[in-house]
C-alpha atoms as a PDB file:
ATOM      1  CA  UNK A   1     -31.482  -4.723  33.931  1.00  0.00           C
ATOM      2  CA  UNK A   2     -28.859  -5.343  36.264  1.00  0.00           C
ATOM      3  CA  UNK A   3     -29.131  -4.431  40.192  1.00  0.00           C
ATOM      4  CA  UNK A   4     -25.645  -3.597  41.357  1.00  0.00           C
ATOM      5  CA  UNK A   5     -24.734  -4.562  45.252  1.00  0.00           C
ATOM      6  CA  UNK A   6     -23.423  -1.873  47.069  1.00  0.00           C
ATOM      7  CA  UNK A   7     -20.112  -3.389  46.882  1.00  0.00           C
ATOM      8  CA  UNK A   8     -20.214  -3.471  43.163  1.00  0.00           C
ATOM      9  CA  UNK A   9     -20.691   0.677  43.194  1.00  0.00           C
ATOM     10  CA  UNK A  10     -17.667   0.454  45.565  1.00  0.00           C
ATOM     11  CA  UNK A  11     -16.050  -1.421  43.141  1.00  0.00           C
ATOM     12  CA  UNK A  12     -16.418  -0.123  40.406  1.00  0.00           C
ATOM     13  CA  UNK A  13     -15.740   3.720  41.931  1.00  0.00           C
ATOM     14  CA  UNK A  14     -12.207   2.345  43.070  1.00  0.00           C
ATOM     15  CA  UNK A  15     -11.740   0.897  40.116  1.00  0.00           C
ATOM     16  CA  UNK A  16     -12.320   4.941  38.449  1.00  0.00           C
ATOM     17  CA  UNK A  17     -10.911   6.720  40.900  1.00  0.00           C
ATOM     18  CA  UNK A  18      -7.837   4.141  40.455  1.00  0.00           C
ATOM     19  CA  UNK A  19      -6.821   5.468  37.108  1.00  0.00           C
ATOM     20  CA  UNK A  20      -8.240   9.258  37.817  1.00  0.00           C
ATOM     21  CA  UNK A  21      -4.582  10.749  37.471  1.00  0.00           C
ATOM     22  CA  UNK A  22      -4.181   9.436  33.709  1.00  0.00           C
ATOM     23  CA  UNK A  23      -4.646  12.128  30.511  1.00  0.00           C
ATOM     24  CA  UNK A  24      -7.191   9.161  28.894  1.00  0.00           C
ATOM     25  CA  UNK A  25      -8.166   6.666  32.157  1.00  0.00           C
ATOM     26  CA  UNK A  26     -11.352   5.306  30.071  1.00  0.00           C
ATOM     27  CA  UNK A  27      -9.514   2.162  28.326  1.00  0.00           C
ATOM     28  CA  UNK A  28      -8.070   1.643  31.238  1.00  0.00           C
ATOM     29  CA  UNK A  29     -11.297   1.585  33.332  1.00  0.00           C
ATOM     30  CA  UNK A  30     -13.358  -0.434  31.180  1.00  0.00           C
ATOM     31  CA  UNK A  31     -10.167  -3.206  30.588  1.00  0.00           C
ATOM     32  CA  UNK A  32     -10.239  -3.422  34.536  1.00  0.00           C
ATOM     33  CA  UNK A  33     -14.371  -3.813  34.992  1.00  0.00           C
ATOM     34  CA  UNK A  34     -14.740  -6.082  32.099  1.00  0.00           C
ATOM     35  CA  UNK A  35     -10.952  -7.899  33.676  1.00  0.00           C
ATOM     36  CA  UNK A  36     -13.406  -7.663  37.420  1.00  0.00           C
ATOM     37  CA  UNK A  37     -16.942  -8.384  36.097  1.00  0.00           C
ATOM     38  CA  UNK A  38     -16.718 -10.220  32.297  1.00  0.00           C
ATOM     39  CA  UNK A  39     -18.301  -8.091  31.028  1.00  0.00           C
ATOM     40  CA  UNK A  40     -19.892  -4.154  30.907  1.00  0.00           C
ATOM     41  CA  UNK A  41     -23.415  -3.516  31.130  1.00  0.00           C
ATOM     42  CA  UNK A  42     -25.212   0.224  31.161  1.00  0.00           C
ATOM     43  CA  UNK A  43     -25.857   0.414  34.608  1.00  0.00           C
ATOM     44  CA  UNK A  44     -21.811   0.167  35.099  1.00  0.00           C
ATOM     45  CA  UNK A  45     -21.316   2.726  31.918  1.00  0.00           C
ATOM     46  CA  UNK A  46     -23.447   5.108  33.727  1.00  0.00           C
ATOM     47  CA  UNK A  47     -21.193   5.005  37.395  1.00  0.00           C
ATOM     48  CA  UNK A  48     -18.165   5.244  35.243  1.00  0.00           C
ATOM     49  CA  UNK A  49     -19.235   8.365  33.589  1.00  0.00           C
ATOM     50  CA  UNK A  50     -20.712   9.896  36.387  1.00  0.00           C
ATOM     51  CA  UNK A  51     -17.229   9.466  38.574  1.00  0.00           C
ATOM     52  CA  UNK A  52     -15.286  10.368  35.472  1.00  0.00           C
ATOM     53  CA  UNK A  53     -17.510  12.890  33.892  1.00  0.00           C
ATOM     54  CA  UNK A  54     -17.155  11.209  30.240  1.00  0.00           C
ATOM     55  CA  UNK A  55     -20.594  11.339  28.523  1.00  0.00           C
ATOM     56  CA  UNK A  56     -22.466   7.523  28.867  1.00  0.00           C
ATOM     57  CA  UNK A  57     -22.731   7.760  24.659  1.00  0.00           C
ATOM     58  CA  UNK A  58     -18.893   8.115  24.670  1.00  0.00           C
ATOM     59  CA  UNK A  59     -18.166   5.221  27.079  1.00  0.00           C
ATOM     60  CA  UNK A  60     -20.893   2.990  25.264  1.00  0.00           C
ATOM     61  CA  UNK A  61     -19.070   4.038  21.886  1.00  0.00           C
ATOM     62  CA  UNK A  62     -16.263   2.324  23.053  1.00  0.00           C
ATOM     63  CA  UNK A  63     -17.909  -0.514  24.439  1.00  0.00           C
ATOM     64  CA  UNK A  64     -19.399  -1.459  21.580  1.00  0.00           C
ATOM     65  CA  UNK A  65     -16.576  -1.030  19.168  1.00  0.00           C
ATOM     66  CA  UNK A  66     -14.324  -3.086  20.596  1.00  0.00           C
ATOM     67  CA  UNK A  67     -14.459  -6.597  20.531  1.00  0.00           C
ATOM     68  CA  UNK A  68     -12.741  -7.023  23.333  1.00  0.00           C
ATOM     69  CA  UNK A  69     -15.250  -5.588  25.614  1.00  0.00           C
ATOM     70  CA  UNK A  70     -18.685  -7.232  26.206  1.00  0.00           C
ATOM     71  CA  UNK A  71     -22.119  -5.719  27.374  1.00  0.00           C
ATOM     72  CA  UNK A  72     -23.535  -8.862  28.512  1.00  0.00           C
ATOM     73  CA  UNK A  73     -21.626 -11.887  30.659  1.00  0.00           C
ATOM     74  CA  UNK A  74     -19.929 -14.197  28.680  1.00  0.00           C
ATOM     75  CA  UNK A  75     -19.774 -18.081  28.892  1.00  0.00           C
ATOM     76  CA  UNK A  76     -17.477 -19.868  30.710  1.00  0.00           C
ATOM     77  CA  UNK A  77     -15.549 -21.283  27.977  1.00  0.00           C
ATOM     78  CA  UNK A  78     -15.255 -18.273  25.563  1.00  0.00           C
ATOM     79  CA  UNK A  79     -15.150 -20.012  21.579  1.00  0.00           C
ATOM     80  CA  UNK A  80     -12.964 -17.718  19.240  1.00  0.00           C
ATOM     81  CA  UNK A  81     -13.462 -18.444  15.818  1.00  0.00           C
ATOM     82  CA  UNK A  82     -11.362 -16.624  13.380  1.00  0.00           C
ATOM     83  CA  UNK A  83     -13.068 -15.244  10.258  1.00  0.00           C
ATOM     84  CA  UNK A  84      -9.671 -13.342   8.986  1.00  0.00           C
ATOM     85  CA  UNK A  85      -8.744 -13.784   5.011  1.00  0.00           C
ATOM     86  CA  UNK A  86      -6.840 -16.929   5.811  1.00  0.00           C
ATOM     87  CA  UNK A  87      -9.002 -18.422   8.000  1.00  0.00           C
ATOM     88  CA  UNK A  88     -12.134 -17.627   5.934  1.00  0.00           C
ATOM     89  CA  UNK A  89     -10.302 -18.981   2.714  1.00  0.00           C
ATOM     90  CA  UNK A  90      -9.520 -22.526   4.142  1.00  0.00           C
ATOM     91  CA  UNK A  91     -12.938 -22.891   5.631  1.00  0.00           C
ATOM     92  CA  UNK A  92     -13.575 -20.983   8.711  1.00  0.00           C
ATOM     93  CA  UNK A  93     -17.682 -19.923   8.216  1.00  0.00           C
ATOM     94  CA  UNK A  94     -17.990 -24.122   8.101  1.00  0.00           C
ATOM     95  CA  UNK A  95     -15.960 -24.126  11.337  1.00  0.00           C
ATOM     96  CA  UNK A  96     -18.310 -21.303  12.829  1.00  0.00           C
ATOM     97  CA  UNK A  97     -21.319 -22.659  11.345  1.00  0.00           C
ATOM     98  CA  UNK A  98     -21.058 -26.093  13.192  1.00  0.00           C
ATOM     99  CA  UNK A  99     -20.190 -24.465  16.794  1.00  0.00           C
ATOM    100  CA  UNK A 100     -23.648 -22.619  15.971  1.00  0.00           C
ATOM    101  CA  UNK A 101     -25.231 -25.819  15.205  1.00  0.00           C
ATOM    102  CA  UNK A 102     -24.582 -27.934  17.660  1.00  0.00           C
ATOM    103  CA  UNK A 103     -24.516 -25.480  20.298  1.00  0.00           C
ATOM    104  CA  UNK A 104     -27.627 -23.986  19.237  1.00  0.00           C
ATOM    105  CA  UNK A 105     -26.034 -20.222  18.899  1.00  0.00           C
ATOM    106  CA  UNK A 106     -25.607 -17.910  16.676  1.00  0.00           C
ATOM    107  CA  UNK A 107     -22.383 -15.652  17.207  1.00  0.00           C
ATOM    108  CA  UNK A 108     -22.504 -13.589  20.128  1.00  0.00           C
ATOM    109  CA  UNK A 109     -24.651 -15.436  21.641  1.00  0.00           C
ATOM    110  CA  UNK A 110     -24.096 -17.557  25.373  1.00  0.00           C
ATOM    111  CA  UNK A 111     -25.528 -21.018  25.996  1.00  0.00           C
ATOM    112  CA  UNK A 112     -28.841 -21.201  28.261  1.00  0.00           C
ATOM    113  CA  UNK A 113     -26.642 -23.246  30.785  1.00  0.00           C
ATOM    114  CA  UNK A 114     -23.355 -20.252  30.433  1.00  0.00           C
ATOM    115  CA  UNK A 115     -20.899 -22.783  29.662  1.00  0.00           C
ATOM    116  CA  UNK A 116     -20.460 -21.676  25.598  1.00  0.00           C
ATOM    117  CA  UNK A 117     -20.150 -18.041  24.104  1.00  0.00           C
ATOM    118  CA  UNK A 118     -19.555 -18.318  20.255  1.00  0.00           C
ATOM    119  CA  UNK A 119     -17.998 -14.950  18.670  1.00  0.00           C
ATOM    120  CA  UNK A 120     -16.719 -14.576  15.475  1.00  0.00           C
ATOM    121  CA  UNK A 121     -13.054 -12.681  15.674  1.00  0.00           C
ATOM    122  CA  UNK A 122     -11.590 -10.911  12.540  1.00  0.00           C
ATOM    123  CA  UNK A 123      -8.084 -12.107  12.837  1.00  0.00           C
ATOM    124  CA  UNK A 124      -5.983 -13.882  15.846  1.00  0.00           C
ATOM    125  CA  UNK A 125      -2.779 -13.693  14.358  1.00  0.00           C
ATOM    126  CA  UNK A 126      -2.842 -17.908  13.166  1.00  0.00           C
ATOM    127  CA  UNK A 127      -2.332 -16.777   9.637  1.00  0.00           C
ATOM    128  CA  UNK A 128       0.043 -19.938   9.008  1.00  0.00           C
ATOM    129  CA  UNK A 129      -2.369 -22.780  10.978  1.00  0.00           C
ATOM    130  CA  UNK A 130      -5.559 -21.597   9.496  1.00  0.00           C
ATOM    131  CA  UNK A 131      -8.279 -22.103   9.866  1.00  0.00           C
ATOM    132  CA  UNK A 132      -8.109 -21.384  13.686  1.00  0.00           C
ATOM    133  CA  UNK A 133     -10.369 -21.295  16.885  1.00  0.00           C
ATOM    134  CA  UNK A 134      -9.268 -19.515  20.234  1.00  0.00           C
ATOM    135  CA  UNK A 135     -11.321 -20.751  23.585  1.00  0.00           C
ATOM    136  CA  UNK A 136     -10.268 -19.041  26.437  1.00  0.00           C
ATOM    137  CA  UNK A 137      -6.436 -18.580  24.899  1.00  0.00           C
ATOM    138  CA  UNK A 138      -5.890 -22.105  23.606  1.00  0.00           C
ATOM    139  CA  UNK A 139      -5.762 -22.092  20.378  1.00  0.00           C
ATOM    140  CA  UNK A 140      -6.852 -25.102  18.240  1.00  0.00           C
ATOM    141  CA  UNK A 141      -5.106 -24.596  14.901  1.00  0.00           C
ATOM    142  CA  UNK A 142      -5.910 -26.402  11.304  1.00  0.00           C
ATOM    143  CA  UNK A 143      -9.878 -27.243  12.053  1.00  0.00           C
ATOM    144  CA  UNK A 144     -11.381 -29.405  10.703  1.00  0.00           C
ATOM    145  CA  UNK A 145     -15.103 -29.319  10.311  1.00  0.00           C
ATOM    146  CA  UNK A 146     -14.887 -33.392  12.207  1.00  0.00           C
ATOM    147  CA  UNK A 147     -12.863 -31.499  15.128  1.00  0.00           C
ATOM    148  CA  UNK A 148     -15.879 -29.601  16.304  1.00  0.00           C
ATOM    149  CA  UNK A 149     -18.110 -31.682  17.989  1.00  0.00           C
ATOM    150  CA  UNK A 150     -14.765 -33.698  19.808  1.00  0.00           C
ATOM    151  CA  UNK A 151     -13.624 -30.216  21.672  1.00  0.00           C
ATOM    152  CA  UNK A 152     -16.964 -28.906  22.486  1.00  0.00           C
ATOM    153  CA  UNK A 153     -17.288 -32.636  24.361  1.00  0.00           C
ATOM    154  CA  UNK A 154     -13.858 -31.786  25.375  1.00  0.00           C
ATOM    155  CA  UNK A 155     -15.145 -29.015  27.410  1.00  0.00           C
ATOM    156  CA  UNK A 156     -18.666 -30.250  28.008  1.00  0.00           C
ATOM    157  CA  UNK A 157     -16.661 -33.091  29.918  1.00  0.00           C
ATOM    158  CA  UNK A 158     -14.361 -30.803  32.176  1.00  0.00           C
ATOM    159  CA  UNK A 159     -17.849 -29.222  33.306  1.00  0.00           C
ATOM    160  CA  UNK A 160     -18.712 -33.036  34.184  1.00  0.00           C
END
C-alpha cells in the first residue's frame, strides 16, 4: 500500500482540478499523474475519483486497459519489446524471452534493483525493421537474439 505525503494529495488535487473544465478530464488526469508519478496506484485512483466524482471501478478500468498507464512504478530504463505480426514472425518471443532470462523477469515485471521493466507491446509502428525493442524511446531495430545481452550491459554500464 502506498502512503501518500501531503504534498502528493496536493498534487494530485491540482493536477484534477487542472483539467475540471473539460467534457471527459479523466485521460487527461491519469496521462498527467502517471507523466508526475510513473505510474498509478489505488490510493491515487481513489483521490481522483473522489475530486472528480468518476466511480474508482471506472478510473481503474482505464488504468488497466491501457498499456500506457501503469499501477505499479516502473524501472528506470523501460524495455519495449514488440510482439506485433511482424515482429513476432521474424523472432520477437526469442527477443523477449532472453530479456526475461537474463534479467530474471517475466513481462511486466521490474528488476529488484528498479533499473529494468520488461513489457511486451503489441505493435510500435517498426513494421519494416522488425523485430524491434523500444527502451525509454530508442528504438533498437532488427534484433538479434546475440544483441540482447550487449544493450542490457549497455545500460547496466550508464548506471555504473
Amino acid at each position: 500500500m502506498v502512503h501518500l505525503s501531503d504534498a502528493s494529495v496536493a498534487k494530485i488535487t491540482e493536477i484534477c482540478d487542472r483539467f475540471i473544465d473539460e467534457r471527459t478530464p479523466l485521460m487527461m488526469i491519469l496521462s498527467a499523474i502517471q507523466e508526475e508519478y510513473g505510474y498509478i496506484p489505488l490510493e491515487v485512483q481513489e483521490i481522483v475519483s473522489r475530486r472528480t466524482g468518476i466511480s474508482v471501478a471506472e478510473i481503474y478500468g482505464v488504468v488497466t486497459f491501457y498499456s500506457f498507464f501503469s499501477l505499479k512504478p516502473k524501472g528506470k530504463f523501460v524495455i519495449g519489446c514488440c510482439l506485433g505480426t511482424a515482429c513476432y514472425v521474424k523472432g520477437a518471443q526469442q527477443i523477449i524471452d532472453k530479456f526475461s532470462d537474463i534479467l530474471g523477469i517475466a513481462p511486466g515485471e521490474t528488476t529488484d534493483d528498479g533499473l529494468f521493466t520488461l513489457d511486451a507491446l503489441r505493435c510500435i509502428g517498426a513494421c519494416g525493421i522488425a523485430p524491434a525493442v523500444m527502451i525509454n524511446g530508442k528504438v533498437y531495430p532488427k534484433l538479434e537474439i546475440s544483441d540482447v545481452p550487449g544493450i542490457i550491459a549497455e545500460y547496466r554500464k550508464m548506471e555504473a
